[in-house]
C-alpha atoms as a PDB file:
ATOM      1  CA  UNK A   1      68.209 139.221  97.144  1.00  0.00           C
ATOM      2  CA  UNK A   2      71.759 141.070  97.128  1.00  0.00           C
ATOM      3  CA  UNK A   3      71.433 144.144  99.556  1.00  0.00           C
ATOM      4  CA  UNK A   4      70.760 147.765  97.421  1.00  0.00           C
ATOM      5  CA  UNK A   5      72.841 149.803  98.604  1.00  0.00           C
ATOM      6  CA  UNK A   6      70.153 152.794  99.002  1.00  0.00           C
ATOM      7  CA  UNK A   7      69.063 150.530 101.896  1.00  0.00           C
ATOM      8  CA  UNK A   8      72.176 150.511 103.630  1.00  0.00           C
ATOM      9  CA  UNK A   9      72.157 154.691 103.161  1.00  0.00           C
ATOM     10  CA  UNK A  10      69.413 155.048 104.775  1.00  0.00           C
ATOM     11  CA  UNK A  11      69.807 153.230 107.961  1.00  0.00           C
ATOM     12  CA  UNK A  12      73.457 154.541 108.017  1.00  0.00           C
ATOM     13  CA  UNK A  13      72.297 158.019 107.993  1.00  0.00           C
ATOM     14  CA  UNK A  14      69.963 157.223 111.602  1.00  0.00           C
ATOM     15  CA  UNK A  15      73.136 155.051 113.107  1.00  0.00           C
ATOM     16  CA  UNK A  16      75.447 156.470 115.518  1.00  0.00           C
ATOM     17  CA  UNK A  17      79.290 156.272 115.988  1.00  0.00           C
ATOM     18  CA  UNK A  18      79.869 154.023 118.473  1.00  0.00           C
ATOM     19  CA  UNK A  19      82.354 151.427 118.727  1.00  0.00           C
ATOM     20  CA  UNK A  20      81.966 148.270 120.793  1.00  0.00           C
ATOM     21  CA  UNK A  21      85.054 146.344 121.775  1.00  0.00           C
ATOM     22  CA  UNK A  22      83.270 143.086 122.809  1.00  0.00           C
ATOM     23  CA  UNK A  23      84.542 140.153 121.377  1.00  0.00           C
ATOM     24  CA  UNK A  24      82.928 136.982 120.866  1.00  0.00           C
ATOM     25  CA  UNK A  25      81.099 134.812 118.660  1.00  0.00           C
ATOM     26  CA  UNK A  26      78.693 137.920 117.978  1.00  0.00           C
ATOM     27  CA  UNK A  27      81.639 140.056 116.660  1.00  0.00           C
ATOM     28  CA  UNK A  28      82.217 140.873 113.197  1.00  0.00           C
ATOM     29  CA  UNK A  29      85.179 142.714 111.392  1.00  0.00           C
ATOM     30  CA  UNK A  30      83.642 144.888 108.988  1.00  0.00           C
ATOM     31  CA  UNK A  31      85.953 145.316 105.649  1.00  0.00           C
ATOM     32  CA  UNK A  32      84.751 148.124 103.326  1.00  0.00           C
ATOM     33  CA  UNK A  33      86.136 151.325 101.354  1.00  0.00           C
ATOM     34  CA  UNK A  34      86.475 154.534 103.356  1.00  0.00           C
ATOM     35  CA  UNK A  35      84.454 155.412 100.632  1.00  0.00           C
ATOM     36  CA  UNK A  36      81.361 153.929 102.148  1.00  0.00           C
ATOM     37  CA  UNK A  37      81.273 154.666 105.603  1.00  0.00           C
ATOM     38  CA  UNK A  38      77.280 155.536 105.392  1.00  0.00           C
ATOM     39  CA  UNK A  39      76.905 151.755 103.949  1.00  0.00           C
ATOM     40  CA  UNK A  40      79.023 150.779 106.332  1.00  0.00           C
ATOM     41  CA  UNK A  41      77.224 152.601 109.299  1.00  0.00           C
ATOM     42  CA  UNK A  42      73.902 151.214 107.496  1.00  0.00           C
ATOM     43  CA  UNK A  43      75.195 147.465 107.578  1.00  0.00           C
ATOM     44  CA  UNK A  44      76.427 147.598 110.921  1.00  0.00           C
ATOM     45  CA  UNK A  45      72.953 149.481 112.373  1.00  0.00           C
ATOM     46  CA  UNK A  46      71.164 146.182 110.307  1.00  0.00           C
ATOM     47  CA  UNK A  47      73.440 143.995 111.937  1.00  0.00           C
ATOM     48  CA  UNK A  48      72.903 145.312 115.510  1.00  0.00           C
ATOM     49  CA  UNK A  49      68.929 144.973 115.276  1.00  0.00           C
ATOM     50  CA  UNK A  50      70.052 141.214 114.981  1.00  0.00           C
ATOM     51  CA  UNK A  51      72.355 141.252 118.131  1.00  0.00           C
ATOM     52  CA  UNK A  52      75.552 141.941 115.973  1.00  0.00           C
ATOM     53  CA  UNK A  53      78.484 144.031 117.487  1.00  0.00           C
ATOM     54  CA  UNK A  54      79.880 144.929 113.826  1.00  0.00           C
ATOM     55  CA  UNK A  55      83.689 146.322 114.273  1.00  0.00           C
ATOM     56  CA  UNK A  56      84.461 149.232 111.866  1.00  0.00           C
ATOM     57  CA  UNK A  57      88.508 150.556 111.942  1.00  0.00           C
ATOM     58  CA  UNK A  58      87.592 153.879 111.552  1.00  0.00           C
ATOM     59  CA  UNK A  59      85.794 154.119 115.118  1.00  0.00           C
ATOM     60  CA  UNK A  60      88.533 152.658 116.855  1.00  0.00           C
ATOM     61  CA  UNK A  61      90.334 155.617 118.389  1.00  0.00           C
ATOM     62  CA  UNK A  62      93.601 153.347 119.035  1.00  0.00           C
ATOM     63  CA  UNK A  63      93.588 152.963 114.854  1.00  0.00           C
ATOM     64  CA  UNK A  64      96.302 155.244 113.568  1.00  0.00           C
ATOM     65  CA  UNK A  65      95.812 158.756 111.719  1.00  0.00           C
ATOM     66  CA  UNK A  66      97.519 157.301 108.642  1.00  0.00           C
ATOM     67  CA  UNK A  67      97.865 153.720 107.180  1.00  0.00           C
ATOM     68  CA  UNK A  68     101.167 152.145 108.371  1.00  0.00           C
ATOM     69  CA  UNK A  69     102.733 149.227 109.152  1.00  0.00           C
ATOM     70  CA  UNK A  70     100.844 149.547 112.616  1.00  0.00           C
ATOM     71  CA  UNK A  71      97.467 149.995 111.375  1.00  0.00           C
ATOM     72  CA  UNK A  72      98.235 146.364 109.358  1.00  0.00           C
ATOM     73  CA  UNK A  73      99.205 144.724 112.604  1.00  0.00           C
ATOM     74  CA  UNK A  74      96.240 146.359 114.243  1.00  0.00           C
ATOM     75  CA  UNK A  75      93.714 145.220 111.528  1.00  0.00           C
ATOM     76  CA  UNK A  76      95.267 141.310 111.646  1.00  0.00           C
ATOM     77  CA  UNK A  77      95.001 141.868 115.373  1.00  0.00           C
ATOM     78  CA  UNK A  78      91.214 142.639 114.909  1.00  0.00           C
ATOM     79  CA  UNK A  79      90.102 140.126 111.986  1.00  0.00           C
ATOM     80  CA  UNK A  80      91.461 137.512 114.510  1.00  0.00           C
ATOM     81  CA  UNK A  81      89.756 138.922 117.147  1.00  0.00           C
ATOM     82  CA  UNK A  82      86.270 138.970 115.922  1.00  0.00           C
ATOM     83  CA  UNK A  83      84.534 136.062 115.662  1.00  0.00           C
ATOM     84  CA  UNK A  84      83.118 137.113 111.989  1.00  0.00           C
ATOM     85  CA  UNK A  85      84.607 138.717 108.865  1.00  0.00           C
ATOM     86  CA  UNK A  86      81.998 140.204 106.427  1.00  0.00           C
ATOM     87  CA  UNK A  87      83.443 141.307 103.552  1.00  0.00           C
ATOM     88  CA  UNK A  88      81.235 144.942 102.106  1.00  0.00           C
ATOM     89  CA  UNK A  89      81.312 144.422  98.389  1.00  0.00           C
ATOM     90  CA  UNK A  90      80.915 147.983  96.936  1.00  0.00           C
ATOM     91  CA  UNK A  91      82.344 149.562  93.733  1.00  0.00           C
ATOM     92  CA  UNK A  92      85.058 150.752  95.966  1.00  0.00           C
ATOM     93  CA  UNK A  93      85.594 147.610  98.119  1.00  0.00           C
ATOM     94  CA  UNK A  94      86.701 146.038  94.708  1.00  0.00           C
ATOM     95  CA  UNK A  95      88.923 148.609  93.933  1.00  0.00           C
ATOM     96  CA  UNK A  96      90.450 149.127  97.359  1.00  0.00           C
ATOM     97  CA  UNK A  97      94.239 148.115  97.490  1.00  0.00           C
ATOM     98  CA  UNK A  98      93.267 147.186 101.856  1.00  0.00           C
ATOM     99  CA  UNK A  99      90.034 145.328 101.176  1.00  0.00           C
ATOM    100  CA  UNK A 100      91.538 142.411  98.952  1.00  0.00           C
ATOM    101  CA  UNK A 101      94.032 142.045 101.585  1.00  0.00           C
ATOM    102  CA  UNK A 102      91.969 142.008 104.395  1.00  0.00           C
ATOM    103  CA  UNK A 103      90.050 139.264 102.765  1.00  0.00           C
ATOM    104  CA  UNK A 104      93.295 137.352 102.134  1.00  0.00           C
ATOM    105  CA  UNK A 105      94.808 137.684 105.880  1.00  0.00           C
ATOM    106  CA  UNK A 106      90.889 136.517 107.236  1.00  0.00           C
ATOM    107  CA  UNK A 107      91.198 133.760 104.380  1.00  0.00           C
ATOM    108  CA  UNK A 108      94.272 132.527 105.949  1.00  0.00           C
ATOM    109  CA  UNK A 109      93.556 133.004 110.143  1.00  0.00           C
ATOM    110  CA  UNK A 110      89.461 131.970 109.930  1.00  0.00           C
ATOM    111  CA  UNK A 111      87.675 129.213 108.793  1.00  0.00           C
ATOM    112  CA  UNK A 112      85.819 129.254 105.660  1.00  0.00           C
ATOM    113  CA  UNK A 113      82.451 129.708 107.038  1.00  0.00           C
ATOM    114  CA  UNK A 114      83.136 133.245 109.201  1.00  0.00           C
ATOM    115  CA  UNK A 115      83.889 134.694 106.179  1.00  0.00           C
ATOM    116  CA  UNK A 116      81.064 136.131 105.398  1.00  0.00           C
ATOM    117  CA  UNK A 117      80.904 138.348 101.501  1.00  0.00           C
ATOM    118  CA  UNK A 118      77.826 140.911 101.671  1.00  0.00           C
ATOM    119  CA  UNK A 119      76.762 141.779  98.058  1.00  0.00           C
ATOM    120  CA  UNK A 120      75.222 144.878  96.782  1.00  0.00           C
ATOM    121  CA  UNK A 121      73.969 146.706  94.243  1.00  0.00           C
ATOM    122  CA  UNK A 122      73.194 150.497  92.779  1.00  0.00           C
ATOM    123  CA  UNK A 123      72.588 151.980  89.450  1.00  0.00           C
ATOM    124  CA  UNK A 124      75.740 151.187  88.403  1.00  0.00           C
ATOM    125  CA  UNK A 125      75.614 147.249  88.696  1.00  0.00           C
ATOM    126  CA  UNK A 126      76.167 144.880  91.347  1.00  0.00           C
ATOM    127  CA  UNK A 127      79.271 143.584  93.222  1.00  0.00           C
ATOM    128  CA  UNK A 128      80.987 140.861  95.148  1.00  0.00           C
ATOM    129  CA  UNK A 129      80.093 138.132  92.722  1.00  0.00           C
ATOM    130  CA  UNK A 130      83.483 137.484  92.464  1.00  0.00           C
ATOM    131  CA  UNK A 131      83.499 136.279  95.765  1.00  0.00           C
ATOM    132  CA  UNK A 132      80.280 134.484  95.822  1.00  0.00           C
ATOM    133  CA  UNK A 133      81.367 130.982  94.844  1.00  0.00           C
ATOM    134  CA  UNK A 134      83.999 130.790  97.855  1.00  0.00           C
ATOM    135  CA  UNK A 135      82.644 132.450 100.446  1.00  0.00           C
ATOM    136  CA  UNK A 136      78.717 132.472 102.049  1.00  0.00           C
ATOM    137  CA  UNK A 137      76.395 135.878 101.817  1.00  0.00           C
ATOM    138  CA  UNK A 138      74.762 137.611 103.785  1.00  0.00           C
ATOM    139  CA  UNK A 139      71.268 139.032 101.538  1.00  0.00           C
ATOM    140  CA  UNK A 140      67.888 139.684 101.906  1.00  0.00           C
ATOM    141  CA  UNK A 141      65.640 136.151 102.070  1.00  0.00           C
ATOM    142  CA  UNK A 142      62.415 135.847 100.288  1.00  0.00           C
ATOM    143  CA  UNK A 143      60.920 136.928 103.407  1.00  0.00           C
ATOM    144  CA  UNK A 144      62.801 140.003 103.670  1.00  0.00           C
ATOM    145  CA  UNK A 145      64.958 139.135 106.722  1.00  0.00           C
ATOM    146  CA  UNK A 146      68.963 139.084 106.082  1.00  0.00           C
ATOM    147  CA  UNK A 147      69.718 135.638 105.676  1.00  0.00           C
ATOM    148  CA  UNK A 148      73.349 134.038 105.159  1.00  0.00           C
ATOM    149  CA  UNK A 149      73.311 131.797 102.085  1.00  0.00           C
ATOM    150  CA  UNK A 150      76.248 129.271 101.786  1.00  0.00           C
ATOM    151  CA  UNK A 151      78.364 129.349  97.783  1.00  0.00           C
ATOM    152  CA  UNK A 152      75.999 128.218  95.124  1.00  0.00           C
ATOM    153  CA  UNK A 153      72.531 128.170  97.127  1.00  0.00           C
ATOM    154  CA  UNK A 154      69.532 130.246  97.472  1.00  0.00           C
ATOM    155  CA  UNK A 155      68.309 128.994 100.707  1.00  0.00           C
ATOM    156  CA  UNK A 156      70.156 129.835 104.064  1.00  0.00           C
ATOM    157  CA  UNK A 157      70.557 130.407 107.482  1.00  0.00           C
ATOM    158  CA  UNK A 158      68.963 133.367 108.973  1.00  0.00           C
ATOM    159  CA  UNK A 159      71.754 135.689 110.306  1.00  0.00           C
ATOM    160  CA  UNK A 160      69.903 135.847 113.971  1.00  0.00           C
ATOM    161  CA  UNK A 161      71.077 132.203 113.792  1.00  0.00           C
ATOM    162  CA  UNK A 162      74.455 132.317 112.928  1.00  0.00           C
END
């Protein structure tokens, strides 16, 4: 089941700050909007509960004040870093001019299965199906643990697993 946003509000809203420079095969590069830093902060406290150090630019200190032609070199430096690349499908996600190319560098540097889309839905509709055909998902399993789910199938691995 895609992953309602409202969910991802709520646990961002209890999540703290913190960024954890460990890298290794429990790392993920987080890309999202700006937009949705509390989904954000809610995916990466889900993530954690399942031993998940989830990388977000924003709580890197090193990142710079303004987008530049540093802050690319730094973000390729960090999608190749992390062992994982989870893609944050939002409304903004889609319509971010960083996000598609974030996806495209990790496209290029990882193989297809650490790229990881995560779907999700509001009122407004659901995104990231775009994606969902190339790339495996991370959603909610029947059981109602996160699960990833590889293109064009509803069963999957749980993400504790990975």
């Amino acid at each position: 089941m895609t992953i309602n946003q409202s969910v991802l509000r709520g646990a961002g809203s209890l999540a703290t700050t913190k960024l954890n420079a460990n890298i290794g095969q429990r790392t993920a590069f987080l890309c999202h909007s700006h937009h949705d830093r509390l989904l954000a902060l809610g995916l990466q406290a889900l993530l954690k509960t399942h031993g998940m150090d989830v990388y977000i630019d924003w709580q890197d200190s090193a990142m710079p004040d303004k987008p530049s032609a540093e802050t690319a070199k730094r973000l390729r430096s960090r999608i190749q870093q992390c062992y994982w690349f989870l893609f944050l499908a939002t409304q903004w996600s889609m319509r971010s001019r960083w996000c598609p190319w974030e996806l495209g560098h990790a496209d290029g540097v990882k193989a297809n299965e650490r790229i990881l889309v995560v779907p999700t839905f509001d009122d407004s509709g659901s995104y990231g199906s775009e994606y969902i055909d190339l790339y495996r998902r991370i959603e909610f399993a029947s059981d109602g643990r996160l699960a990833a789910f590889p293109p064009g199938q509803n069963s999957g691995q749980y993400v504790f697993s990975l």
